[in-house]
N, C-alpha and C. Protein backbone atom coordinates (compact mmCIF):
# COMPACT_ATOMS: atom_id res chain seq x y z
N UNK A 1 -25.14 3.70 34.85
CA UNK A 1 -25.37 4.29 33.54
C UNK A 1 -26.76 4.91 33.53
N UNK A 2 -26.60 6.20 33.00
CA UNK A 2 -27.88 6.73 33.40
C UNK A 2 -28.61 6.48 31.74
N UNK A 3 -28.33 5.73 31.02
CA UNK A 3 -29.30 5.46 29.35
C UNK A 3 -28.89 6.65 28.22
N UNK A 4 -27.77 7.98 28.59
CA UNK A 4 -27.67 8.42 27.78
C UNK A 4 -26.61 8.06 26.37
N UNK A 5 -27.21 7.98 25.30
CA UNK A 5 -26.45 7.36 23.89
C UNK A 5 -24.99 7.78 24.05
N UNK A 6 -24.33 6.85 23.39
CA UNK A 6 -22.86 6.95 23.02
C UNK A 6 -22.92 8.51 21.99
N UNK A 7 -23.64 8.51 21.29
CA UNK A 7 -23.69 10.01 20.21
C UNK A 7 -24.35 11.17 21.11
N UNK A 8 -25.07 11.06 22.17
CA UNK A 8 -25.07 12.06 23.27
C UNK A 8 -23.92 12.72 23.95
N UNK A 9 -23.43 11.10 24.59
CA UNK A 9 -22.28 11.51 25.53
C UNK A 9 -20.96 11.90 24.40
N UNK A 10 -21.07 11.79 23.24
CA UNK A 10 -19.69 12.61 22.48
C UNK A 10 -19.95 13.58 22.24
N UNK A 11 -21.40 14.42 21.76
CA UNK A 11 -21.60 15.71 21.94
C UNK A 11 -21.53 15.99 22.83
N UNK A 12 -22.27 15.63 23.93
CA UNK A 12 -21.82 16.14 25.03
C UNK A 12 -20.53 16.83 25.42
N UNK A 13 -19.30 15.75 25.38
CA UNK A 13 -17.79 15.50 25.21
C UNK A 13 -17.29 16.77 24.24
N UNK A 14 -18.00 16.89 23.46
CA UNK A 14 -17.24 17.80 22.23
C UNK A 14 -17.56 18.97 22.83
N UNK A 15 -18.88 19.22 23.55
CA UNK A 15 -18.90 20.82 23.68
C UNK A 15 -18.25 21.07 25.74
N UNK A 16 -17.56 20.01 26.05
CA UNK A 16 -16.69 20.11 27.58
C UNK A 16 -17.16 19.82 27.97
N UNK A 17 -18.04 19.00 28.16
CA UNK A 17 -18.78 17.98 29.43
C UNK A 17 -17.31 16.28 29.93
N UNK A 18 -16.49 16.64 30.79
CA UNK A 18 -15.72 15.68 30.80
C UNK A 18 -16.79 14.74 31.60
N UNK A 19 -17.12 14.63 32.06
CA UNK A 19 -18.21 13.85 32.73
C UNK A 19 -18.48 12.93 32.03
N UNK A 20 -19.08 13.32 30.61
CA UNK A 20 -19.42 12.38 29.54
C UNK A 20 -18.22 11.92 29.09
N UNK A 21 -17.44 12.19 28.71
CA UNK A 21 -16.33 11.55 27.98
C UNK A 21 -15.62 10.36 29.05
N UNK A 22 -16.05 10.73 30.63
CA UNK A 22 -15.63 9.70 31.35
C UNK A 22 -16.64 8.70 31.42
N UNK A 23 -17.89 8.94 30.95
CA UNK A 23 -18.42 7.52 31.06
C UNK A 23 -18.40 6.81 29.99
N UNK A 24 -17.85 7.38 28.50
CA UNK A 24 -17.48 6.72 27.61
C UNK A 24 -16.47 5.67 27.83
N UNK A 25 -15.05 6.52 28.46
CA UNK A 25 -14.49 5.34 29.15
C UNK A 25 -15.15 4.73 29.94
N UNK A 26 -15.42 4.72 30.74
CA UNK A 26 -16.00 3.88 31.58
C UNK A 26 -16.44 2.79 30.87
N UNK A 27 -17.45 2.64 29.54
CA UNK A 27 -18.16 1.77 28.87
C UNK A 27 -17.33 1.05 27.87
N UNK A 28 -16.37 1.56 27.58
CA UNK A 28 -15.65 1.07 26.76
C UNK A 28 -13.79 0.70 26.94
N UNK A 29 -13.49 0.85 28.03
CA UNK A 29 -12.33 0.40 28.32
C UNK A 29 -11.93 -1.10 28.62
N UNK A 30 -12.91 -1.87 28.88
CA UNK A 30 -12.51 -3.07 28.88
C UNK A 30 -12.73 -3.85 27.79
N UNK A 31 -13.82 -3.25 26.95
CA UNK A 31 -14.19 -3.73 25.30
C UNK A 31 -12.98 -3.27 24.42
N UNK A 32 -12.59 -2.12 25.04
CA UNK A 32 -10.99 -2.28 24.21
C UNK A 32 -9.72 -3.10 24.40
N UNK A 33 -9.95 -3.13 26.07
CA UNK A 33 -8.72 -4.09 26.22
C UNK A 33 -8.92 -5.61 25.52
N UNK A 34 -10.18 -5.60 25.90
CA UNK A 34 -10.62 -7.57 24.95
C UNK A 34 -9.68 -7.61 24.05
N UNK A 35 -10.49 -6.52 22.95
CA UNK A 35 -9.98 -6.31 21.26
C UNK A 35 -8.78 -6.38 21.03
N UNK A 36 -7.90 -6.13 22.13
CA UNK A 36 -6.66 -5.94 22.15
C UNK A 36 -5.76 -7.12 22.23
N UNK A 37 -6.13 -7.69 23.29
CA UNK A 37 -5.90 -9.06 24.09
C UNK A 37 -6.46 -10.79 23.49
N UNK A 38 -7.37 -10.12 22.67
CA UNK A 38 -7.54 -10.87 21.06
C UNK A 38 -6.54 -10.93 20.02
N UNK A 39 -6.22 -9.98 19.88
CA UNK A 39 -5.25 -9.82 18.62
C UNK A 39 -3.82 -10.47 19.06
N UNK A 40 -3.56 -11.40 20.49
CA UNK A 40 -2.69 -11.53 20.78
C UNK A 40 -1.66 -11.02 21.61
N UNK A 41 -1.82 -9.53 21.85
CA UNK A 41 -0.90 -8.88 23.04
C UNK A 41 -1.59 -8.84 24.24
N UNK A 42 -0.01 -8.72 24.98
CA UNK A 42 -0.08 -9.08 26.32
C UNK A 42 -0.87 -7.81 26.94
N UNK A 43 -0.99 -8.69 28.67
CA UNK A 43 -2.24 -7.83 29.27
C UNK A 43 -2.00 -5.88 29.42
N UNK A 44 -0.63 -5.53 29.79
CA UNK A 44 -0.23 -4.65 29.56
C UNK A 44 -0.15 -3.87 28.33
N UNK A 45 0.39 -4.35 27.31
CA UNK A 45 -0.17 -4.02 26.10
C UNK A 45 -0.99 -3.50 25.92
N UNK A 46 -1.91 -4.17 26.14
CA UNK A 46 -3.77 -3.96 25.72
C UNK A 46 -4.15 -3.06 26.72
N UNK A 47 -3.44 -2.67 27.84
CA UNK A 47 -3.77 -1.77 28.47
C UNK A 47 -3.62 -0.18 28.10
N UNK A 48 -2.27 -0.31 27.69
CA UNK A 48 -1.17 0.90 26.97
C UNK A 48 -2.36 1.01 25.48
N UNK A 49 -2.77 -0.12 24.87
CA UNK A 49 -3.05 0.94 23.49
C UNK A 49 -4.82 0.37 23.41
N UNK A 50 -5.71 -0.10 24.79
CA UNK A 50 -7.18 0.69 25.11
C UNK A 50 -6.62 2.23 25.13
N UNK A 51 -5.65 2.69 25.89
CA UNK A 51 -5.35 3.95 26.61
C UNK A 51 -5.36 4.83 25.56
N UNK A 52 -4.30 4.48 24.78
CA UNK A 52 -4.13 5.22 23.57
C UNK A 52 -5.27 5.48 22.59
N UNK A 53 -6.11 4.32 22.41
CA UNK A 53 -7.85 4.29 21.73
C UNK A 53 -8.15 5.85 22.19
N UNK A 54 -8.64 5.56 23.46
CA UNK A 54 -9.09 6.56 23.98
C UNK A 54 -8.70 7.82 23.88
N UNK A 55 -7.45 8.27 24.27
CA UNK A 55 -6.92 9.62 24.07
C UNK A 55 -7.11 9.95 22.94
N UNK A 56 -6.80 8.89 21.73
CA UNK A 56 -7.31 9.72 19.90
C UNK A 56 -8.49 9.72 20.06
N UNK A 57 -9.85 9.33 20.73
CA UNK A 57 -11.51 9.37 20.84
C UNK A 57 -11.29 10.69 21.50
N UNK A 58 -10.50 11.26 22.52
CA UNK A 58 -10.72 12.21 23.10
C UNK A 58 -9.96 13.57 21.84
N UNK A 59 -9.26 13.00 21.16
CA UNK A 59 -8.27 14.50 20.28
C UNK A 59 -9.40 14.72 19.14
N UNK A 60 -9.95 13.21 18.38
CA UNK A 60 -11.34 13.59 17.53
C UNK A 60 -12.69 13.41 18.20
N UNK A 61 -13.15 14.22 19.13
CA UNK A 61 -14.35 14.38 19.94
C UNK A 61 -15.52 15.27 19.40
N UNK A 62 -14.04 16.58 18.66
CA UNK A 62 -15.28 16.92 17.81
C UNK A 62 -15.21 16.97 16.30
N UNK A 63 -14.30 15.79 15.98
CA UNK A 63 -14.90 15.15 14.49
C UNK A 63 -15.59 14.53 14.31
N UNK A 64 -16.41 13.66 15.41
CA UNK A 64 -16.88 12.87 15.67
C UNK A 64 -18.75 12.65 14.94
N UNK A 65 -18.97 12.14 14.12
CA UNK A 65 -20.21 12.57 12.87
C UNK A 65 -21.17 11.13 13.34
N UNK A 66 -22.61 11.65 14.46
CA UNK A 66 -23.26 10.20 14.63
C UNK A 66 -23.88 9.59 13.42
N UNK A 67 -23.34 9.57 11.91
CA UNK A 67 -24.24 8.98 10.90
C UNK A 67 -23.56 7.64 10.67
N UNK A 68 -23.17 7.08 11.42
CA UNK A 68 -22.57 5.71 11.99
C UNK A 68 -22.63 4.94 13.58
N UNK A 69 -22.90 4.05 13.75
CA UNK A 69 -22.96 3.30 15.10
C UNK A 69 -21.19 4.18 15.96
N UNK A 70 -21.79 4.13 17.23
CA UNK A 70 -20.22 5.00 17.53
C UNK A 70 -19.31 3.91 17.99
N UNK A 71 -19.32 2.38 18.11
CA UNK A 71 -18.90 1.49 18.03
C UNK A 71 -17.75 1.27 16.39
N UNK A 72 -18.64 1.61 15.72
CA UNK A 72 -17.84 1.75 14.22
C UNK A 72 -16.55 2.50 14.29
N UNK A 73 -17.52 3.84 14.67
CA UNK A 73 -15.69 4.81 14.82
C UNK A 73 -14.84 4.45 15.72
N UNK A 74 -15.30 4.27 16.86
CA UNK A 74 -14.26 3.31 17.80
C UNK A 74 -13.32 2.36 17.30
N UNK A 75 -13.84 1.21 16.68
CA UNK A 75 -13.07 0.58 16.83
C UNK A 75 -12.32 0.45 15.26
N UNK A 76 -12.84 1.94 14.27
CA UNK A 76 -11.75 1.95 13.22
C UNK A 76 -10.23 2.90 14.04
N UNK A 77 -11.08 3.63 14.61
CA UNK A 77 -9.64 4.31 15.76
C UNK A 77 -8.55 3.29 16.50
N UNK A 78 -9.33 1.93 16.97
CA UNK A 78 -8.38 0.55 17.62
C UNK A 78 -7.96 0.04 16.97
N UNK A 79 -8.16 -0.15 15.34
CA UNK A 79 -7.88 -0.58 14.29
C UNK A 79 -6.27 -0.15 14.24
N UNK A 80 -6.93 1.84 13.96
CA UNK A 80 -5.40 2.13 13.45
C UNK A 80 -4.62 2.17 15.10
N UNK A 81 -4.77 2.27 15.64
CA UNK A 81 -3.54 2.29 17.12
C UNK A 81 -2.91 0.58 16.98
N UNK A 82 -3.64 -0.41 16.43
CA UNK A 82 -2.86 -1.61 16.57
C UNK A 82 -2.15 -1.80 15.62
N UNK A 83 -2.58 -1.17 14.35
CA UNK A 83 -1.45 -0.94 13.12
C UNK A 83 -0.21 -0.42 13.63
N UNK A 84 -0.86 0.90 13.90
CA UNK A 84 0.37 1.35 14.46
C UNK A 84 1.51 0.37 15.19
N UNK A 85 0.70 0.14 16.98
CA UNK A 85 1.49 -1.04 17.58
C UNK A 85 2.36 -2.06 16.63
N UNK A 86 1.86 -2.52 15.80
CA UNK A 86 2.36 -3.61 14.93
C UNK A 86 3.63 -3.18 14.39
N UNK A 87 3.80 -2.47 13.74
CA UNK A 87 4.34 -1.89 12.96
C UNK A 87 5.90 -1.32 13.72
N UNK A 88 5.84 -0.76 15.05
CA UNK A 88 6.24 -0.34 15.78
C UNK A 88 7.25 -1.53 16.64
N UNK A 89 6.50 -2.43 17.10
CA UNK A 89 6.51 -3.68 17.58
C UNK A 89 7.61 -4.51 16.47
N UNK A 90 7.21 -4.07 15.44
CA UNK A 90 7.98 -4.64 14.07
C UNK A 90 9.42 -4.63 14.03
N UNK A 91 9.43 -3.34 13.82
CA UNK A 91 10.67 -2.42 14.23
C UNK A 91 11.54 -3.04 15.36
N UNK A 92 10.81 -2.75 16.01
CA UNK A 92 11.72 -2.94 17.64
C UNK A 92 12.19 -4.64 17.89
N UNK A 93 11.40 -5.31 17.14
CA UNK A 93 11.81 -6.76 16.74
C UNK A 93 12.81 -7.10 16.31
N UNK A 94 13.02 -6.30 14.83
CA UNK A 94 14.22 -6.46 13.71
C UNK A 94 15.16 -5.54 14.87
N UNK A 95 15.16 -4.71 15.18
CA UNK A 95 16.43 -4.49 16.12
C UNK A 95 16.76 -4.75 16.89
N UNK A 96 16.28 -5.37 17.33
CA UNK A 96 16.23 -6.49 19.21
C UNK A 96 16.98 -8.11 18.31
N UNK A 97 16.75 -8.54 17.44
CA UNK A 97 17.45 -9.43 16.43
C UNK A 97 18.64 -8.94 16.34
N UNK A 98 18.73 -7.89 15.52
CA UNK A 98 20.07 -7.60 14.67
C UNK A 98 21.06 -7.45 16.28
N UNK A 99 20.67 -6.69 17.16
CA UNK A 99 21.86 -6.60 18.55
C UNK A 99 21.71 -8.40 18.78
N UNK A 100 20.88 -9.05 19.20
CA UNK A 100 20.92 -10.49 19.13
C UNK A 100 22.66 -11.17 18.64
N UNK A 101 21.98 -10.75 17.13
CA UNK A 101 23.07 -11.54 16.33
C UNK A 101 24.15 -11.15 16.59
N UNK A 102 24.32 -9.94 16.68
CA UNK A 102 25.83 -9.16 17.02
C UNK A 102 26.14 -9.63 18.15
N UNK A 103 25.73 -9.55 19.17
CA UNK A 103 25.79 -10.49 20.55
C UNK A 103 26.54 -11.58 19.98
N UNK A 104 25.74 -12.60 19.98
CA UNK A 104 26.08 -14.21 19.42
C UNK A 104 27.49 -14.42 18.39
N UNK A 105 27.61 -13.33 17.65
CA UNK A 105 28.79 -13.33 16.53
C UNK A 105 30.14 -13.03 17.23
N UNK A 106 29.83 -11.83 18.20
CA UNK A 106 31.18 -11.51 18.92
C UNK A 106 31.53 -12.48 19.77
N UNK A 107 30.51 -13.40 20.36
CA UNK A 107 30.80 -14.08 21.44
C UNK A 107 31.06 -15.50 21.03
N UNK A 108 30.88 -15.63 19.47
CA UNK A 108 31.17 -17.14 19.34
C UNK A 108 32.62 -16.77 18.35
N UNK A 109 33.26 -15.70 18.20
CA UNK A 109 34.26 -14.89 17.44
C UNK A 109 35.14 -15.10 18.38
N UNK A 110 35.06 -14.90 19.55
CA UNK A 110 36.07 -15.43 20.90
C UNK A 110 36.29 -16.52 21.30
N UNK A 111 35.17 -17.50 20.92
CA UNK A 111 35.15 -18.37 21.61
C UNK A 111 35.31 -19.68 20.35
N UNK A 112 36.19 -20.67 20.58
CA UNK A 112 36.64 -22.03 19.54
C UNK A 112 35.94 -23.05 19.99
N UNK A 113 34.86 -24.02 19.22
CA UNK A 113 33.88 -24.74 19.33
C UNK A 113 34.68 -25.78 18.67
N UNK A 114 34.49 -27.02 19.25
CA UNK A 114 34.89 -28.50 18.57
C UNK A 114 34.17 -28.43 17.39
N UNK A 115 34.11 -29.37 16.96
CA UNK A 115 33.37 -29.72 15.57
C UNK A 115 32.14 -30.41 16.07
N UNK A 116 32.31 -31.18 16.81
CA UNK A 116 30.90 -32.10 17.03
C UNK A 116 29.90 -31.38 18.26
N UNK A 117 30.95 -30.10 18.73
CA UNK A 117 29.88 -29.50 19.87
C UNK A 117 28.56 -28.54 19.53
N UNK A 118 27.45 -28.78 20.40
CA UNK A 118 26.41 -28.13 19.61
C UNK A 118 26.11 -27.67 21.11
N UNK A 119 24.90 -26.65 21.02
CA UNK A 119 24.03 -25.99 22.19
C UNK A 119 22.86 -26.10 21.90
N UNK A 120 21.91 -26.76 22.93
CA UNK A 120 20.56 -26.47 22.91
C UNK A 120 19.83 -26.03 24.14
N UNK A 121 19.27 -24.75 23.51
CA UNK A 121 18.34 -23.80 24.60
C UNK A 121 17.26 -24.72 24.77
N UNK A 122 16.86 -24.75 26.28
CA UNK A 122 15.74 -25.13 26.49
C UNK A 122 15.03 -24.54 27.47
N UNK A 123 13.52 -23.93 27.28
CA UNK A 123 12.93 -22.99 27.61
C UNK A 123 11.46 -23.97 28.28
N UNK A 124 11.39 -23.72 29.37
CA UNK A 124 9.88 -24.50 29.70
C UNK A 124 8.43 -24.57 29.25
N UNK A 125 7.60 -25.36 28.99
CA UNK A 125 6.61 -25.14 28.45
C UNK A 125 5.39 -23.78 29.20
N UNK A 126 4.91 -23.27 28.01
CA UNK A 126 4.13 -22.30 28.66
C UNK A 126 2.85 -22.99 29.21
N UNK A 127 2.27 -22.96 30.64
CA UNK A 127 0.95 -23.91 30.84
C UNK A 127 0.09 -23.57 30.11
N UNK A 128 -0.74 -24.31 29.05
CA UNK A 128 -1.66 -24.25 28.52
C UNK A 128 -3.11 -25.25 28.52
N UNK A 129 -3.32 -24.87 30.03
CA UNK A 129 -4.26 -25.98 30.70
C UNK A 129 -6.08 -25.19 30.25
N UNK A 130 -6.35 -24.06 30.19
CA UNK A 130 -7.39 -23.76 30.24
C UNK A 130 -7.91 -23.24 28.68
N UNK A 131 -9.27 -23.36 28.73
CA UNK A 131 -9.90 -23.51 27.54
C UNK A 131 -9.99 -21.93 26.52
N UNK A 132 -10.00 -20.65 27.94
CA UNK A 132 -9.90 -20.02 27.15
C UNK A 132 -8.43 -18.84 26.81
N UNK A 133 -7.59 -19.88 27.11
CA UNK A 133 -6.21 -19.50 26.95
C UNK A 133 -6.16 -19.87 25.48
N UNK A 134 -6.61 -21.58 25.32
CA UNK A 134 -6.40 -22.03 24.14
C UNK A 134 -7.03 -21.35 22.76
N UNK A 135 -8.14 -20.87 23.04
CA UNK A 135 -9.08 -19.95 22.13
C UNK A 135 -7.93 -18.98 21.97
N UNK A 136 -7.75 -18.28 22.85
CA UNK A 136 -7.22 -16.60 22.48
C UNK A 136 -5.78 -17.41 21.87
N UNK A 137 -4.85 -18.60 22.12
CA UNK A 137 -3.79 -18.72 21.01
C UNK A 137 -4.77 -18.81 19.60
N UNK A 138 -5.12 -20.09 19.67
CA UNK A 138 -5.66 -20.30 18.20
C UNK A 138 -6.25 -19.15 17.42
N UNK A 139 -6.86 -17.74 18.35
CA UNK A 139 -7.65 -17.10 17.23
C UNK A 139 -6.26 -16.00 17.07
N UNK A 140 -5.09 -16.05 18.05
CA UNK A 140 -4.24 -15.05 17.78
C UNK A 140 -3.36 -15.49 16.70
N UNK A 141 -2.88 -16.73 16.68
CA UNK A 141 -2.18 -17.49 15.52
C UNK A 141 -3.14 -17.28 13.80
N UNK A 142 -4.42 -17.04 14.23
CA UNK A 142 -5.11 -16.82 12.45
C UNK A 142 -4.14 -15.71 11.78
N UNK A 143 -4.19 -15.75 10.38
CA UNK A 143 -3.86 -14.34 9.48
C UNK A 143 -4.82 -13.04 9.95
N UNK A 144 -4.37 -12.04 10.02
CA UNK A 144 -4.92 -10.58 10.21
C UNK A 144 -6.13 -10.55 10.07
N UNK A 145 -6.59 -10.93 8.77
CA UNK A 145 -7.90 -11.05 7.85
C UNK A 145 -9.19 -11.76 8.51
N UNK A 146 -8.87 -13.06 8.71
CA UNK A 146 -9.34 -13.70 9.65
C UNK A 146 -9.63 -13.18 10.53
N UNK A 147 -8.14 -12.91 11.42
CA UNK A 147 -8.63 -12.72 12.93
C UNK A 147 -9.43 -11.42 13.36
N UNK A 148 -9.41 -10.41 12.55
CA UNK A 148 -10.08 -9.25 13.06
C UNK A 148 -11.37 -9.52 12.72
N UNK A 149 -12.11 -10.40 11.53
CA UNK A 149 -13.80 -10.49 11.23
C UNK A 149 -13.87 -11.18 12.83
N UNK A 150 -13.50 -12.51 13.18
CA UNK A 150 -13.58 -12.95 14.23
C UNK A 150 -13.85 -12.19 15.60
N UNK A 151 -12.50 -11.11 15.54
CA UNK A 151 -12.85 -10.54 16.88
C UNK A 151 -13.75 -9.91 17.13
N UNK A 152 -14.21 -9.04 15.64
CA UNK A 152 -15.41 -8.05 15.36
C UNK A 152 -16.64 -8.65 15.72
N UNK A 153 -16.31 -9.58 14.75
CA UNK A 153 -17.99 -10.16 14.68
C UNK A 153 -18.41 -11.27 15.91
N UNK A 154 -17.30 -12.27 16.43
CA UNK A 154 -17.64 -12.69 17.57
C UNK A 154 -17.41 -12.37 18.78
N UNK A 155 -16.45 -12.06 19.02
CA UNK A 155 -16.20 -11.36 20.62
C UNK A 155 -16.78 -10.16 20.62
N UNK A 156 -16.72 -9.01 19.83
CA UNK A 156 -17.46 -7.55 20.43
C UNK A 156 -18.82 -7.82 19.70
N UNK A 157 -19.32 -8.74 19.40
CA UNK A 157 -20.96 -9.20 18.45
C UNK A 157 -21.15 -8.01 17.80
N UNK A 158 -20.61 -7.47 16.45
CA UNK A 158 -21.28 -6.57 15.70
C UNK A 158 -21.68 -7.77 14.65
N UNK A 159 -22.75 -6.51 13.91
CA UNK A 159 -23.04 -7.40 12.55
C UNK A 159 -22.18 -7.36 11.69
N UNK A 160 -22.85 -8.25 10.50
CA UNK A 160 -21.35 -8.17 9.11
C UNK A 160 -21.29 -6.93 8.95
N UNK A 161 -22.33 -6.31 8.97
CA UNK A 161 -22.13 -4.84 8.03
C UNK A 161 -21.75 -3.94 8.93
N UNK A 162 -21.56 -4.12 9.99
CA UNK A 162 -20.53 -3.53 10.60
C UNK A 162 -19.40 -3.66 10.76
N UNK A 163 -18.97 -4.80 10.71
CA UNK A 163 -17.72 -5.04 10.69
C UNK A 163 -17.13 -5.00 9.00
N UNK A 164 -18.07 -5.15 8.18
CA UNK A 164 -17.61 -4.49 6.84
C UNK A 164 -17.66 -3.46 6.87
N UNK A 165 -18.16 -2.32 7.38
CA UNK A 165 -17.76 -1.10 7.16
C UNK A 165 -16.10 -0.26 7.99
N UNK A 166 -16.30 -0.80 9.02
CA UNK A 166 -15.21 -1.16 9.50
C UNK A 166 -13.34 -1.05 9.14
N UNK A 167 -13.68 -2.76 8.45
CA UNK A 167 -12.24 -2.99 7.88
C UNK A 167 -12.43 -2.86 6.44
N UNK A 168 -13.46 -1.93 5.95
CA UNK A 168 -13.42 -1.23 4.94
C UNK A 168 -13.83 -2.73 3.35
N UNK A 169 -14.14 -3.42 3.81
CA UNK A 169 -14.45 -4.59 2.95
C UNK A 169 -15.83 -4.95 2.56
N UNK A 170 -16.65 -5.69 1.22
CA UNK A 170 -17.68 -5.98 1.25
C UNK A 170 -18.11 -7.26 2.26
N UNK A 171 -19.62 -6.92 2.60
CA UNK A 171 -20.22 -7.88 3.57
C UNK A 171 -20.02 -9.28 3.43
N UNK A 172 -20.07 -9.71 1.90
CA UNK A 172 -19.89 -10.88 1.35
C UNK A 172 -18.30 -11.77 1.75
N UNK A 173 -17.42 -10.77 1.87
CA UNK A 173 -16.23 -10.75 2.03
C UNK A 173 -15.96 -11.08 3.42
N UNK A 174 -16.74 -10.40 4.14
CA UNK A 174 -16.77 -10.42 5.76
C UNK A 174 -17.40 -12.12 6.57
N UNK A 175 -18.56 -12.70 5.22
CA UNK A 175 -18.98 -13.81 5.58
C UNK A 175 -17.77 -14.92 5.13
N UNK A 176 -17.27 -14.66 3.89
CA UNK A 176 -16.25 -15.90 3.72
C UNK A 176 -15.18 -15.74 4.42
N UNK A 177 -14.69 -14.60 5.16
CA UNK A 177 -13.88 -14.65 6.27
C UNK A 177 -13.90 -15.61 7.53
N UNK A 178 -15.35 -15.28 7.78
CA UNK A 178 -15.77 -15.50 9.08
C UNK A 178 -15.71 -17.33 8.85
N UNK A 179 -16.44 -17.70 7.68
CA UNK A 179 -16.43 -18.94 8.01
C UNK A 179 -14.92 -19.92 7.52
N UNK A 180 -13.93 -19.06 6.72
CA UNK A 180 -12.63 -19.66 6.71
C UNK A 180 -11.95 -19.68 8.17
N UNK A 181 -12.45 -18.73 8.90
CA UNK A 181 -11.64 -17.94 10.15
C UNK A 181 -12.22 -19.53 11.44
N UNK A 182 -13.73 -19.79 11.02
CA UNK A 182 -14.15 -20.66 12.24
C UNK A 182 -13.72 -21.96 11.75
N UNK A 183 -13.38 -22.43 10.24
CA UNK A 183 -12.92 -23.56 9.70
C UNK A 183 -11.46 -23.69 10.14
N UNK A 184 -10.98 -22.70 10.26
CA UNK A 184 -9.64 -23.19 10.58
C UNK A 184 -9.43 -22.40 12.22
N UNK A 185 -10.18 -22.18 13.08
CA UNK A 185 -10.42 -22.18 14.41
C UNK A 185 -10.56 -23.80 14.96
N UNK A 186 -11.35 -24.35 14.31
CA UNK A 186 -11.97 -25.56 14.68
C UNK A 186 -10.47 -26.74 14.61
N UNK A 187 -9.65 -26.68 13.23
CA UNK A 187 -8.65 -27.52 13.16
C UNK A 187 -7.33 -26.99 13.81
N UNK A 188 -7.34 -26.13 14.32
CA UNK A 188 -6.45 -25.42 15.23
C UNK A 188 -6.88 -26.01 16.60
N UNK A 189 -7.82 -25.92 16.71
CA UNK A 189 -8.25 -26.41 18.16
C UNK A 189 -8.08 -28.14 18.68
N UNK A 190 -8.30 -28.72 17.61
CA UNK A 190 -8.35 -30.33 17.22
C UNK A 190 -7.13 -30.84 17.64
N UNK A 191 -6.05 -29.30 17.00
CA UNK A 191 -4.54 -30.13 17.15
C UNK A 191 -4.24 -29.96 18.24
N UNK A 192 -4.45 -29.11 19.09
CA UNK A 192 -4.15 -28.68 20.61
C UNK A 192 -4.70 -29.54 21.38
């Protein structure tokens, strides 16, 4: 890294310097995958939508206004790509169910069950031997609210007022998050 600013290397970026825009990635592709891999999705995942971060950093390069930390705009851009994901993910859930059920209906529609016969799936435990496996469940199991002051404010260390500007909330708001978010981190952890 040769010391030039994140608001350098996007001007830079905006007027065709790919050079710069590659050391943006460079600096920030694995701080996206974290963010990602925080929120609970898998390693691939977080690979597919750092990727996607990036390509919308590269389509608004030159909307890009330094009267904000460029960490801010970043990661309101990761914000919306995981909405998105979510949402998407959502979808593809409820229809991965509904063929499910249709599955299960036709096939128990053929098939004549005693009265006292039952089925139970049994699926092996996932190993959950290491400490920071157990962190990334417990902080992925928090509500939304929670878990994003958390990821903001402790894993990528911004301040409140960054991370209130952010997820668009007051600072005050951002502190009673944070400490509902580590209160019930702590009894999450207790039970594990």
């Amino acid at each position: 890294m040769n010391g030039r600013s994140d608001a350098e290397l996007m001007a830079m970026s905006a007027d065709g310097d790919d050079s710069a825009f590659a050391e943006i990635v460079s600096r920030y592709q694995d701080v996206l995958l974290n963010f990602f891999m925080r929120k609970g999705v898998s390693f691939a995942d977080g690979q597919d939508l750092a990727q996607r971060t990036l390509l919308r950093l590269w389509r608004y390069r030159h909307r890009y206004e330094p009267t904000a930390k460029f960490t801010t705009f970043l990661f309101l851009l990761a914000g919306q790509v995981a909405i998105d994901f979510i949402r998407a993910e959502g979808r593809r859930n409820g229809l991965q169910e509904d063929l499910e059920r249709e599955a299960e209906a036709e096939a128990t529609a053929g098939t004549m069950h005693s009265a006292g016969e039952t089925s139970v799936v049994c699926r092996p435990a996932e190993p959950d031997d290491a400490q920071g496996e157990r962190v990334r469940r417990a902080v992925a199991s928090l509500p939304p609210g929670l878990r994003d002051v958390v990821e903001l404010g402790v894993f990528q260390d911004l301040p409140y007022a960054e991370v209130s500007e952010i997820l668009g909330i007051p600072v005050g708001t951002v502190k009673s998050r944070m400490f509902n978010a580590l209160k019930k981190l702590k009894e999450l952890m207790n039970e594990r």
